[in-house]
C-alpha atoms as a PDB file:
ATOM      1  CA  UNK A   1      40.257 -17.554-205.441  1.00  0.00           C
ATOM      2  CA  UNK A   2      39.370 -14.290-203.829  1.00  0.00           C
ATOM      3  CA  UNK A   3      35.744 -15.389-203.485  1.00  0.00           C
ATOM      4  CA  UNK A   4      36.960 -18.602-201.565  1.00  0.00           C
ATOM      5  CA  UNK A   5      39.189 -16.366-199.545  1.00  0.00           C
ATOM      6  CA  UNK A   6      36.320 -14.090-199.022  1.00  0.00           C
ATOM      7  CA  UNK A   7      33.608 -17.100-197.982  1.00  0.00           C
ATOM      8  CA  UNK A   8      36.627 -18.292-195.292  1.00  0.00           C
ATOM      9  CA  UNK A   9      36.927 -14.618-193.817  1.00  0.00           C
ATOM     10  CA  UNK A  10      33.026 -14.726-193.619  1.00  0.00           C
ATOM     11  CA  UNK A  11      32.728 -18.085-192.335  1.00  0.00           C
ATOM     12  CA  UNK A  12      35.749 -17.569-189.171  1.00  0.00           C
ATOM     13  CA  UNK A  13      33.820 -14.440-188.303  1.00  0.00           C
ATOM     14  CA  UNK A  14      30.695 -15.789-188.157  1.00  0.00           C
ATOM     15  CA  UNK A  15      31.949 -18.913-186.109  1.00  0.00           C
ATOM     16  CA  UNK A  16      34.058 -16.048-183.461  1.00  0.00           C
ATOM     17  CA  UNK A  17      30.400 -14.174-182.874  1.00  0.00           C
ATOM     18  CA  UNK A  18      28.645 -17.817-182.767  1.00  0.00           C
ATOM     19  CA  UNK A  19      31.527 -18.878-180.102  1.00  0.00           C
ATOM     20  CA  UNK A  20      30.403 -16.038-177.718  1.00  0.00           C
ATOM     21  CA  UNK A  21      26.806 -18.178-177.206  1.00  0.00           C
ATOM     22  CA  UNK A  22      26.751 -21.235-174.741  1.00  0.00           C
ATOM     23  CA  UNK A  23      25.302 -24.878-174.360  1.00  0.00           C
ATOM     24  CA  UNK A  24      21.749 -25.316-176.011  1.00  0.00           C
ATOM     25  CA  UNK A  25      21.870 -21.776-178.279  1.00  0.00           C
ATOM     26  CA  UNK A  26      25.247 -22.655-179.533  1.00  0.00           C
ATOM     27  CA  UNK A  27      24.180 -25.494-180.782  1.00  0.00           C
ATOM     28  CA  UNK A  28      21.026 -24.194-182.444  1.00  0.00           C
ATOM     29  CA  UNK A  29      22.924 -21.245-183.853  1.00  0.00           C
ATOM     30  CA  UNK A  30      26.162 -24.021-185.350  1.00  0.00           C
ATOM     31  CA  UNK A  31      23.211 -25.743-186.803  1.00  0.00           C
ATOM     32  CA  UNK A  32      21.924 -22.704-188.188  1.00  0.00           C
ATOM     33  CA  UNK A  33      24.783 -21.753-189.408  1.00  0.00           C
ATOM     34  CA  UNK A  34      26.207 -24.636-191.415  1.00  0.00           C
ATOM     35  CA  UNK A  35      22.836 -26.407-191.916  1.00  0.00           C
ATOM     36  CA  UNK A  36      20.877 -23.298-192.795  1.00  0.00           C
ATOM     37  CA  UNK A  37      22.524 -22.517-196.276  1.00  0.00           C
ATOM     38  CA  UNK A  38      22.913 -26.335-197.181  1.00  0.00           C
ATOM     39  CA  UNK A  39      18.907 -26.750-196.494  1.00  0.00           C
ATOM     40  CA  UNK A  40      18.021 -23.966-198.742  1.00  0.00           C
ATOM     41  CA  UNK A  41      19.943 -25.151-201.218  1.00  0.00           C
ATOM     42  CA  UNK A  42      17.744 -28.573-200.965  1.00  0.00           C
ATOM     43  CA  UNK A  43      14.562 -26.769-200.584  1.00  0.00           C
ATOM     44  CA  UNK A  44      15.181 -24.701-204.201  1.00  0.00           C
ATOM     45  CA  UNK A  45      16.854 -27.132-206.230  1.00  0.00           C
ATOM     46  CA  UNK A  46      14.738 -30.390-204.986  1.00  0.00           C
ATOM     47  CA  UNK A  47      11.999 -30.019-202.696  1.00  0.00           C
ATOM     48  CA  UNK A  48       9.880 -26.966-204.480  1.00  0.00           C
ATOM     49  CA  UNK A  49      11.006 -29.018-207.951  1.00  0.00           C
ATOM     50  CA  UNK A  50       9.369 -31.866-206.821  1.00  0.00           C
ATOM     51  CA  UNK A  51       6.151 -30.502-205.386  1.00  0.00           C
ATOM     52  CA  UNK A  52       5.893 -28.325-208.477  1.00  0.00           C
ATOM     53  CA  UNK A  53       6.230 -31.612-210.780  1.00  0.00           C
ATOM     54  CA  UNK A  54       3.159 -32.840-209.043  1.00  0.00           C
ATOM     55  CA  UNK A  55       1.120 -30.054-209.191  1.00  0.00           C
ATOM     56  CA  UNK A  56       1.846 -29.933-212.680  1.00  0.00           C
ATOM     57  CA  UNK A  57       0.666 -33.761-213.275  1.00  0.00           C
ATOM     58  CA  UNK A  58      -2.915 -32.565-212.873  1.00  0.00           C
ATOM     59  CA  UNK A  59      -3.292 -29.977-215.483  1.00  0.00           C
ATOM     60  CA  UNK A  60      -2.567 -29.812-218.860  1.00  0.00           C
ATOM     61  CA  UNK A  61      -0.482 -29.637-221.227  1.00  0.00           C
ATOM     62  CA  UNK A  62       0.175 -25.596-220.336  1.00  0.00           C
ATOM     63  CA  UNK A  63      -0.884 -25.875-216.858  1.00  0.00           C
ATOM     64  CA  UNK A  64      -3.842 -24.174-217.020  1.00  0.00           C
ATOM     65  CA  UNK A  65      -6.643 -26.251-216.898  1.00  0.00           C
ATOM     66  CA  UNK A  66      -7.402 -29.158-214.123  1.00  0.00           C
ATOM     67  CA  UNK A  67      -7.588 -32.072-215.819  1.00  0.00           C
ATOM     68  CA  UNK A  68      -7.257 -34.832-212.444  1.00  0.00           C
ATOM     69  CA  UNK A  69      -5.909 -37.663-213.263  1.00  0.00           C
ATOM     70  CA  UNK A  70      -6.343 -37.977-216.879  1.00  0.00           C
ATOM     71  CA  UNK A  71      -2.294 -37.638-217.511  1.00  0.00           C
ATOM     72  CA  UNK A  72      -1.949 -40.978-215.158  1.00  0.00           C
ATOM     73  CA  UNK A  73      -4.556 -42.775-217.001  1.00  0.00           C
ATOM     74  CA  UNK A  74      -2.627 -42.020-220.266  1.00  0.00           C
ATOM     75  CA  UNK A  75      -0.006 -43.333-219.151  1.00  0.00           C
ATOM     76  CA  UNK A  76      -1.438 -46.946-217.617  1.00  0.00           C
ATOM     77  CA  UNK A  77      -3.218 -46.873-221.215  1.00  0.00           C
ATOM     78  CA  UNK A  78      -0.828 -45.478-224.438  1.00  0.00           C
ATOM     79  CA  UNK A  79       2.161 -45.364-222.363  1.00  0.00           C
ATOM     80  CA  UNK A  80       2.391 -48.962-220.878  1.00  0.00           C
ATOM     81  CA  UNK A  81       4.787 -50.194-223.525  1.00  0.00           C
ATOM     82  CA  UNK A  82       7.319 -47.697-221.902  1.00  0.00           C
ATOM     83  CA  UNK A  83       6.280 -49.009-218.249  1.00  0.00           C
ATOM     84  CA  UNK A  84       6.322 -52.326-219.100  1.00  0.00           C
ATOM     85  CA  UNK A  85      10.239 -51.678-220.695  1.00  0.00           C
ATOM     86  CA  UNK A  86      11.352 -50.232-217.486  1.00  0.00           C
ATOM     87  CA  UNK A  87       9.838 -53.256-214.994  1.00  0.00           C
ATOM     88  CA  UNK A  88      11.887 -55.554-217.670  1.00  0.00           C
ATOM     89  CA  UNK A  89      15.126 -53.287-216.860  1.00  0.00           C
ATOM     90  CA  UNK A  90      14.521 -52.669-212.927  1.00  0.00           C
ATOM     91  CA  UNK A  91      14.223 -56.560-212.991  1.00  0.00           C
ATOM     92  CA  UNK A  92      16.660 -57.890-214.890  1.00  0.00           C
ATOM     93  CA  UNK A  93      19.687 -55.389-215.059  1.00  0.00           C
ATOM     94  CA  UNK A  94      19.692 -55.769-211.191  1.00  0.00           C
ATOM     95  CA  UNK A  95      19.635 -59.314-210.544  1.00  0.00           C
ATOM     96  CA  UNK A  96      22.201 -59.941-213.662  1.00  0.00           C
ATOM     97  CA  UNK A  97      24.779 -57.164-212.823  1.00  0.00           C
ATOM     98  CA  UNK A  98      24.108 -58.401-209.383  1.00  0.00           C
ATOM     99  CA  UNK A  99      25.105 -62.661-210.396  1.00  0.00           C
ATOM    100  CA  UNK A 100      27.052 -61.410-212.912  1.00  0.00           C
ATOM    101  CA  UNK A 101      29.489 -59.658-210.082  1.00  0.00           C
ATOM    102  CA  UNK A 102      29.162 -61.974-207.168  1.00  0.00           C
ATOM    103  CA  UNK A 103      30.428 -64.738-209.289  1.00  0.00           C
ATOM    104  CA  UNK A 104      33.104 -62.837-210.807  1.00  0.00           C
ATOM    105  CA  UNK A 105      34.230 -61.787-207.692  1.00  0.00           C
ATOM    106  CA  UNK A 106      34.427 -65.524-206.355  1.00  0.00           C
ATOM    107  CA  UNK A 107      36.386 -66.968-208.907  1.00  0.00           C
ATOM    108  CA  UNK A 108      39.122 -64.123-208.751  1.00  0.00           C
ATOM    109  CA  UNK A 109      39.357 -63.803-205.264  1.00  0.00           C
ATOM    110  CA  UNK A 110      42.569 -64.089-203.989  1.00  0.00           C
ATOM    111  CA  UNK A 111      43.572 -65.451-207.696  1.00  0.00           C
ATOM    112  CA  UNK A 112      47.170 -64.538-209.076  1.00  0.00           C
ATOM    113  CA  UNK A 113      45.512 -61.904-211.546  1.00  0.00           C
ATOM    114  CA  UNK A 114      42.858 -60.622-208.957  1.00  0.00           C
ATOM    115  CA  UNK A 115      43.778 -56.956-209.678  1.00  0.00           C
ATOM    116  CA  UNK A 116      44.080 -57.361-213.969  1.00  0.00           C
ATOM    117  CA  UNK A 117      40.230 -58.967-213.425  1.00  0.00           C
ATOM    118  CA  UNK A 118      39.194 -56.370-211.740  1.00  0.00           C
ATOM    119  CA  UNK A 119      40.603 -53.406-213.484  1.00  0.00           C
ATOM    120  CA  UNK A 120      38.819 -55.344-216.486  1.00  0.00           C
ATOM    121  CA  UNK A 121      35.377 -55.573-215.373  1.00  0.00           C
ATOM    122  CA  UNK A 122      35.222 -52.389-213.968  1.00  0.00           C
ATOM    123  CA  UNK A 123      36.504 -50.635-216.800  1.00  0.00           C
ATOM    124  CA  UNK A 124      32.896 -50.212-218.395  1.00  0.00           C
ATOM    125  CA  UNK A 125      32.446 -47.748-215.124  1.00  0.00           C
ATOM    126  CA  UNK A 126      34.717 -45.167-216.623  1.00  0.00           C
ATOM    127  CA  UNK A 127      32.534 -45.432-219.729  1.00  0.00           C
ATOM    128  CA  UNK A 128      29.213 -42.756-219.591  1.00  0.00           C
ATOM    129  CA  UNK A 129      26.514 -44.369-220.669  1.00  0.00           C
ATOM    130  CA  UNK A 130      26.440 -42.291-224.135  1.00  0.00           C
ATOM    131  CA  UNK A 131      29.678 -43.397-224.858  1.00  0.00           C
ATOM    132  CA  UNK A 132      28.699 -46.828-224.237  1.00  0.00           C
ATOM    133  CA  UNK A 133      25.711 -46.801-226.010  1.00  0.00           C
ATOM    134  CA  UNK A 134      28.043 -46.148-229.232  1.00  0.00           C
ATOM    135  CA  UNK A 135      29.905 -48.639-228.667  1.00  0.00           C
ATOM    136  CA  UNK A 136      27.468 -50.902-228.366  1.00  0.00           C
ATOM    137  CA  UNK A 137      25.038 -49.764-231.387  1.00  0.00           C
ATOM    138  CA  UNK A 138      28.218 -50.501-233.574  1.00  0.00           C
ATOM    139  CA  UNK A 139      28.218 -53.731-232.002  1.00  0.00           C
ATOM    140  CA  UNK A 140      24.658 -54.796-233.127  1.00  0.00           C
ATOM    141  CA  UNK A 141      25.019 -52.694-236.285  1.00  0.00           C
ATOM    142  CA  UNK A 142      22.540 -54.513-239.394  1.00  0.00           C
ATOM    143  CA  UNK A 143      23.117 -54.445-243.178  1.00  0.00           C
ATOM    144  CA  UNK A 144      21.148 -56.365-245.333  1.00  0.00           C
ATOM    145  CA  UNK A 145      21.726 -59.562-246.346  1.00  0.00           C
ATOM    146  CA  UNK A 146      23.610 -58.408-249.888  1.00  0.00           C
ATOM    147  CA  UNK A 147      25.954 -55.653-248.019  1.00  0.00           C
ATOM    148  CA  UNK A 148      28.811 -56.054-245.939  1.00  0.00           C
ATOM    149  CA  UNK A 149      28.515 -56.281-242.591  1.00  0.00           C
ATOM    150  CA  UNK A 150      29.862 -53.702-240.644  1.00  0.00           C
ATOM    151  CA  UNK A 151      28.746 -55.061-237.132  1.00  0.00           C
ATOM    152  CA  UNK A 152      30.785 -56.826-234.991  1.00  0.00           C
ATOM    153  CA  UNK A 153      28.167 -59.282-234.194  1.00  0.00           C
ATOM    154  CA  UNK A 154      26.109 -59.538-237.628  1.00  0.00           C
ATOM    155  CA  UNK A 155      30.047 -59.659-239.545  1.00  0.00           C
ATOM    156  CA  UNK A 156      30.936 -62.792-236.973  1.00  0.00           C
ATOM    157  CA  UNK A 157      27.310 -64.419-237.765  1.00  0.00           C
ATOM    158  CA  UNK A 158      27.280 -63.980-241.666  1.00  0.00           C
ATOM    159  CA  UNK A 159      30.642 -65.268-241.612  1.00  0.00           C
ATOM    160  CA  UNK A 160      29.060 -68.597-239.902  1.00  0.00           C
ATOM    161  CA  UNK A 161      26.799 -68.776-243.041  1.00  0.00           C
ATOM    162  CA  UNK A 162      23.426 -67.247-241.341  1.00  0.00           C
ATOM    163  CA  UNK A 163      21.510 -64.690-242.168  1.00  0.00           C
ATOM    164  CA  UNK A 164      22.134 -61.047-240.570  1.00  0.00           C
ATOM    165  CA  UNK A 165      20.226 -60.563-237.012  1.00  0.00           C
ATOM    166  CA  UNK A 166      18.599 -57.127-236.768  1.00  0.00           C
ATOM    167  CA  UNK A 167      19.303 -56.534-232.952  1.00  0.00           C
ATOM    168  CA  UNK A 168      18.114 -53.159-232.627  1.00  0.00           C
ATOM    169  CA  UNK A 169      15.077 -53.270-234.570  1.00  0.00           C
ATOM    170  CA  UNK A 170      13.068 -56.342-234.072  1.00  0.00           C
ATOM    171  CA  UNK A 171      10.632 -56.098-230.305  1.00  0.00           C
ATOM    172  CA  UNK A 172      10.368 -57.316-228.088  1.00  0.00           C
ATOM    173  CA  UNK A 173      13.975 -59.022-228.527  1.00  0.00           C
ATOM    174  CA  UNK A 174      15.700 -55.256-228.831  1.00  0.00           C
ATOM    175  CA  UNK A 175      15.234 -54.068-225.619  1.00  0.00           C
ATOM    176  CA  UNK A 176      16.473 -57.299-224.085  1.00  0.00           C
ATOM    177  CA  UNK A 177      19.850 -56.596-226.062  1.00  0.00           C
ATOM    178  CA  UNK A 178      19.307 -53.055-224.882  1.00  0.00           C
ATOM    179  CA  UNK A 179      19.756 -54.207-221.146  1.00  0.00           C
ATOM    180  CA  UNK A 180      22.746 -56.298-221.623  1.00  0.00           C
ATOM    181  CA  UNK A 181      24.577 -52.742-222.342  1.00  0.00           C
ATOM    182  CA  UNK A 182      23.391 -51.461-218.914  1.00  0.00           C
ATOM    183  CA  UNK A 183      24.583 -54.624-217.213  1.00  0.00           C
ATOM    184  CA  UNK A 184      27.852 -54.410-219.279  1.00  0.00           C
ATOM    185  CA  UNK A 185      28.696 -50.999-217.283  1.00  0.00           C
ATOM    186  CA  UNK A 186      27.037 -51.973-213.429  1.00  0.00           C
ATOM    187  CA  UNK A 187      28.641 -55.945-213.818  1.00  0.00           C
ATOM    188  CA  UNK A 188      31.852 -53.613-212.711  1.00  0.00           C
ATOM    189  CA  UNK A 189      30.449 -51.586-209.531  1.00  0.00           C
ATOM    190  CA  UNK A 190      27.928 -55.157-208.314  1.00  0.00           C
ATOM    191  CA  UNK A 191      31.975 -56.816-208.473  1.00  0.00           C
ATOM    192  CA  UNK A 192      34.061 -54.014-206.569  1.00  0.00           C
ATOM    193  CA  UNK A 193      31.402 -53.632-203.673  1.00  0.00           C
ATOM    194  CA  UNK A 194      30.838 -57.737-203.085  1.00  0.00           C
ATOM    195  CA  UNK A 195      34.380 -58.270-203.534  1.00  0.00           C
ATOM    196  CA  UNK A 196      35.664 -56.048-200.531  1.00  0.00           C
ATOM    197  CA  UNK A 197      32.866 -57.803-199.045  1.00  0.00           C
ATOM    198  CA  UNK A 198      34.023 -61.316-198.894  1.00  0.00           C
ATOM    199  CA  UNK A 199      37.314 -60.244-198.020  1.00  0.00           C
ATOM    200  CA  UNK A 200      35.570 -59.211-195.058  1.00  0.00           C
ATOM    201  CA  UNK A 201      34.528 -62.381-194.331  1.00  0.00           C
ATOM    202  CA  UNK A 202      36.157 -63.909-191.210  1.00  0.00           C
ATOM    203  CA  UNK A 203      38.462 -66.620-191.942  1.00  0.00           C
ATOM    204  CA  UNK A 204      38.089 -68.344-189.109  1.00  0.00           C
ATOM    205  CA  UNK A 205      34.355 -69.054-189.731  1.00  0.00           C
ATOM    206  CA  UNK A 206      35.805 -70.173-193.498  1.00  0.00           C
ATOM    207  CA  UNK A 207      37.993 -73.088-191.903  1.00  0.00           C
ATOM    208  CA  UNK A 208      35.873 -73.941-189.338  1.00  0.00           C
ATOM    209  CA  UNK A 209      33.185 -74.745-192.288  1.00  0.00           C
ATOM    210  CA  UNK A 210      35.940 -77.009-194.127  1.00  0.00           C
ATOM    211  CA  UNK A 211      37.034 -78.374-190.907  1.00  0.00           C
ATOM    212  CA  UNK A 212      33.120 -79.982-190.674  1.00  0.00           C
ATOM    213  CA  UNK A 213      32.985 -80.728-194.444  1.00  0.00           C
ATOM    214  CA  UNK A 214      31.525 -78.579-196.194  1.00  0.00           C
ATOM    215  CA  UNK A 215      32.429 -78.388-199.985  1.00  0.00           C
ATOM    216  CA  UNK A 216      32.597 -75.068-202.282  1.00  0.00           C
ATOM    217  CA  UNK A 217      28.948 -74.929-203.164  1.00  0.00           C
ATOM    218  CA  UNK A 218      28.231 -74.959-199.349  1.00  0.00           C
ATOM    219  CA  UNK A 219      30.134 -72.628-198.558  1.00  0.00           C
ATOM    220  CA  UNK A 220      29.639 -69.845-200.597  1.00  0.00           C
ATOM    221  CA  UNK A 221      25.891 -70.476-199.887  1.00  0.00           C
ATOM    222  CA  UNK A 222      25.742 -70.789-196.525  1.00  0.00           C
ATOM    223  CA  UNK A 223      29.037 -68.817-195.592  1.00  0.00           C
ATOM    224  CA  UNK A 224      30.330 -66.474-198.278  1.00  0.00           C
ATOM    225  CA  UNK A 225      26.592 -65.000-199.042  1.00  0.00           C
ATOM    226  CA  UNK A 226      24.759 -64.724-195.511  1.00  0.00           C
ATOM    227  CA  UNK A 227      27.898 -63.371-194.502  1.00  0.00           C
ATOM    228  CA  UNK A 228      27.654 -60.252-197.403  1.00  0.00           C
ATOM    229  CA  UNK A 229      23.902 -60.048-197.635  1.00  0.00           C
ATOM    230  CA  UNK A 230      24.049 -55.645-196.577  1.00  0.00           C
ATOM    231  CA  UNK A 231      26.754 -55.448-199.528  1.00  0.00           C
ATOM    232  CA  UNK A 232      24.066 -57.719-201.704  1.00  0.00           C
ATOM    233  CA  UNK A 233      21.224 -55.333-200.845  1.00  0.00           C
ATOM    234  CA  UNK A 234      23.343 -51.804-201.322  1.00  0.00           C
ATOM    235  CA  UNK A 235      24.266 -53.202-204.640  1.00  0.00           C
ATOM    236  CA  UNK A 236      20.750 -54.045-205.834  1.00  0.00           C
ATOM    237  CA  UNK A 237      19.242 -50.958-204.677  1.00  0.00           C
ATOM    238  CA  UNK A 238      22.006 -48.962-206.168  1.00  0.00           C
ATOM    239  CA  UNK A 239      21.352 -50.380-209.559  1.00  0.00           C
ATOM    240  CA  UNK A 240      17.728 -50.528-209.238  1.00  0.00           C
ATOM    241  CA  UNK A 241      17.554 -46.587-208.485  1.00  0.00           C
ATOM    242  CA  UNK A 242      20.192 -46.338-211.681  1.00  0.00           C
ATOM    243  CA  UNK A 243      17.920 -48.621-213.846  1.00  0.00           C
ATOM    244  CA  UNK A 244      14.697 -46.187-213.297  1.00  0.00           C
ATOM    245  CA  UNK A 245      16.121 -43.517-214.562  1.00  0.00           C
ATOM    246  CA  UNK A 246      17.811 -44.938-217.834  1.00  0.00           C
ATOM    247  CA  UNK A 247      17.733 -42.956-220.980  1.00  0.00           C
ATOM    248  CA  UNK A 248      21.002 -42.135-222.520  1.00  0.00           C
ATOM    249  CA  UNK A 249      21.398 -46.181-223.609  1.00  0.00           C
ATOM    250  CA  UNK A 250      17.809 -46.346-225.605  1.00  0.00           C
ATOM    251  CA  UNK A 251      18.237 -42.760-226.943  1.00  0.00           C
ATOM    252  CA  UNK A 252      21.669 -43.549-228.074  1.00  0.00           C
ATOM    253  CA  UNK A 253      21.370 -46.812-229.894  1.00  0.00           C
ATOM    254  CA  UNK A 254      17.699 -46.525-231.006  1.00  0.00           C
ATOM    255  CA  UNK A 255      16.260 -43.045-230.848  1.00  0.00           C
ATOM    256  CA  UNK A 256      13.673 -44.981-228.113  1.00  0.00           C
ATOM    257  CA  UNK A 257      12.067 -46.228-231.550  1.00  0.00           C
ATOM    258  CA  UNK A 258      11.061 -49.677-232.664  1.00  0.00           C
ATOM    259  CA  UNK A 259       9.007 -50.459-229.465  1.00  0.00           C
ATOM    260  CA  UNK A 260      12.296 -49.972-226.586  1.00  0.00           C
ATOM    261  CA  UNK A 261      11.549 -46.853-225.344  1.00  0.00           C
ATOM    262  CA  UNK A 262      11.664 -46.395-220.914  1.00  0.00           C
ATOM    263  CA  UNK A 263       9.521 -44.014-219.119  1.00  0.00           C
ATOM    264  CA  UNK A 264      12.360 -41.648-218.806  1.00  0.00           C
ATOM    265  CA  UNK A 265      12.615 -41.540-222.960  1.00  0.00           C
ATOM    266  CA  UNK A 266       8.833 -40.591-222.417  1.00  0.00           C
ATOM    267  CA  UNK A 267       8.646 -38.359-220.018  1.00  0.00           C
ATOM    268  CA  UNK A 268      11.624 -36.133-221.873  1.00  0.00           C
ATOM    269  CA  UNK A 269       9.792 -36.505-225.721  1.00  0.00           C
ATOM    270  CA  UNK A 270       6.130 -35.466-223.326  1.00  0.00           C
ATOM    271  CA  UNK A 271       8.311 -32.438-222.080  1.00  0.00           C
ATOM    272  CA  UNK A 272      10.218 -30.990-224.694  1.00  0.00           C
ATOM    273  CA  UNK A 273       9.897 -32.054-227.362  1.00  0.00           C
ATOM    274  CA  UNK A 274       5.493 -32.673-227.611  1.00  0.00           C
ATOM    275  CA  UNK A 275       5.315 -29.346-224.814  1.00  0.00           C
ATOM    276  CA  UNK A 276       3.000 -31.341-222.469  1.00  0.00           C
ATOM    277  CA  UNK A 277       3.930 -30.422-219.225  1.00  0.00           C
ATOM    278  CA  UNK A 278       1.093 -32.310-217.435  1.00  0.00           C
ATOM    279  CA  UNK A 279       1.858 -35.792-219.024  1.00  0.00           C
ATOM    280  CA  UNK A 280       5.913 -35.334-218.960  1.00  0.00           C
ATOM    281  CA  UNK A 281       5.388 -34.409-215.017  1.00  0.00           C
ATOM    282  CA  UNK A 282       3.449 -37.569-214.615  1.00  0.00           C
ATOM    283  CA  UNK A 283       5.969 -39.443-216.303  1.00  0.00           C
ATOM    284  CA  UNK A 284       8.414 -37.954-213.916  1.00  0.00           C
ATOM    285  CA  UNK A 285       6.506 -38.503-210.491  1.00  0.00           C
ATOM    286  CA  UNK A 286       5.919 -42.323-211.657  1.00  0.00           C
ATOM    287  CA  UNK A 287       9.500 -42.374-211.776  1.00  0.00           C
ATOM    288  CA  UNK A 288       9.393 -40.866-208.467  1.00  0.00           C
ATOM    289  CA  UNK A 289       6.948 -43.197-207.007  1.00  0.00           C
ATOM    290  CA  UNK A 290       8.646 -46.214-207.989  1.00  0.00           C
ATOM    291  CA  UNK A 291      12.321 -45.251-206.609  1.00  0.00           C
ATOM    292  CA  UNK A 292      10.789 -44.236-202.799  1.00  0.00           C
ATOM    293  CA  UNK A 293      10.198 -48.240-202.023  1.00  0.00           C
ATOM    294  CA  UNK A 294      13.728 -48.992-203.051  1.00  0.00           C
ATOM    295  CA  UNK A 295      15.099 -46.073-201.078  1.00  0.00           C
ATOM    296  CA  UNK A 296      13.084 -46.788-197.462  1.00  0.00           C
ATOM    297  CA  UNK A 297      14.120 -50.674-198.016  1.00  0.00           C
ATOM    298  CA  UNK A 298      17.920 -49.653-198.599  1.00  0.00           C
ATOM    299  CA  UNK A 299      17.777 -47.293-195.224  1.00  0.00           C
ATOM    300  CA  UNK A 300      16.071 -49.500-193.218  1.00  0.00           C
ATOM    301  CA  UNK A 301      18.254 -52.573-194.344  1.00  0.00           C
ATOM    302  CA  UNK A 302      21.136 -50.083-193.521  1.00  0.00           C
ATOM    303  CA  UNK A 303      19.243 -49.470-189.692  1.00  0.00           C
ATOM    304  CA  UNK A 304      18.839 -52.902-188.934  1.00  0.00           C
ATOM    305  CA  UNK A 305      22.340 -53.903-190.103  1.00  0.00           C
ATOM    306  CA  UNK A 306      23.379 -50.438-187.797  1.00  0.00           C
ATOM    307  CA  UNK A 307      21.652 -51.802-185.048  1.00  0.00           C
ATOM    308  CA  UNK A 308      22.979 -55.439-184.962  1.00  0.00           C
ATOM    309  CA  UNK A 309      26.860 -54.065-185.175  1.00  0.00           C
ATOM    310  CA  UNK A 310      25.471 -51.731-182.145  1.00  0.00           C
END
């Protein structure tokens, strides 16, 4: 408390001695002032991070020696299986949360239970991804065929008469059931953003659609989804930059073993627990690489839409 009291003192006397300046060198010395500390903070905890991760990527695995871009071709050559898991979940937990949401939030909008729904789906949010991950792996737990299932799943499908289904083991089928955990927990966040979003869909242009025909298929394609297509792009984006960097799920419910694990699982077993810098920090700046594309399409989606409402 006395420290806050103490930054508060510090930060009225500074803005008294700033208030003595006028027009152009106030404004420099205000931006100085409050932007200074906040940009040093970026430039030690991300920016020297970051170019130090890349300078790293070219040496070895103590970063002595320059080894080019050997790291990177491991990668594209023992690592792909981990590459080709995360294109899988940056393309599919997307687009399903994505569906998964929009149509949930069509069918309960303006429904007698709207808020119950939604409190329902989005309840998975609340969840970390650890937490879920336990849930989940006692969900698909296996037993063999002669022991007693303790598995949600496998005690429902030996209770059918079939044989025991081992979810968590058997690739490339594991790290589909993998995904559906990730699109469990964003199903919630796709449904809370896109419904606010067709609430915010004039009415009038609603009942002038119904007034020239159009049935409930037509309009939620050519109405309802033009009409939210910034919300639909936020969402996807979102996701997609929360997809790259999944690890807590696979590490969770399969140790990243048995052919599921993500470039993230890789990058941390490189780092800490192999102690190869150089091919953890390319792991990390691939990651990197692939999330800037998805960021400069979000902003500029976000300039465009900016510019239109101008």
């Amino acid at each position: 408390m006395l420290v806050f009291l103490a930054l508060v003192a510090i930060l009225l006397l500074i803005a008294r001695a700033v208030d003595g300046f006028r027009g152009r060198r106030q404004t420099y010395a205000m931006a100085a002032v409050f932007g200074g500390p906040a940009l040093l903070l970026l430039a030690v905890g991300l920016i020297y991070p970051a170019i130090r991760t890349i300078w790293m990527s070219f040496f070895d695995a103590r970063s002595e020696t320059f080894v080019g871009a050997d790291n990177y071709a491991y990668l594209f050559q023992d690592g792909i299986v981990a590459l080709v898991n995360t294109l899988l979940w940056v393309i599919i937990v997307p687009l399903g949360s994505t569906v998964i949401g929009l149509v949930y939030a069509v069918l309960i909008d303006k429904s007698r239970f709207e808020k119950v729904s939604k409190s329902l789906l989005f309840l998975p949010m609340a969840i970390s991804f650890v937490g879920a991950g336990i849930i989940w792996k006692f969900m698909y737990e296996y037993r063999g065929a002669a022991q007693e299932q303790i598995g949600l799943l496998n005690a429902v499908i030996t209770s059918l008469g079939f044989e025991p289904v081992r979810f968590l083991q058997d690739s490339p089928w594991n790290t589909l059931f993998l995904i559906v955990v990730m699109v469990w927990i964003q199903a919630g966040f796709a449904m809370v953003v896109l419904s606010a979003a067709i609430k915010a869909v004039p009415t009038d242009m609603i009942e002038a659609a119904r007034l020239d025909g159009a049935n409930a298929w037509q309009l939620f394609t050519r109405i309802t989804v033009p009409s939210i297509r910034a919300s639909l792009v936020v969402v996807v984006t979102t996701i997609s930059i929360a997809t790259l960097k999944v690890f807590d799920i696979t590490q969770t419910m399969t140790g990243a073993e048995f052919g599921t694990q993500v470039l993230a699982n890789e990058m941390y077993d490189w780092s800490f627990t192999f102690g190869d810098n150089g091919i953890g920090s390319a792991m990390a700046v691939v990651i990197f690489v692939l999330v800037i594309p998805i960021v400069v399409y979000n902003v500029r989606q976000m300039n465009k839409n900016r510019a239109v409402r101008g």
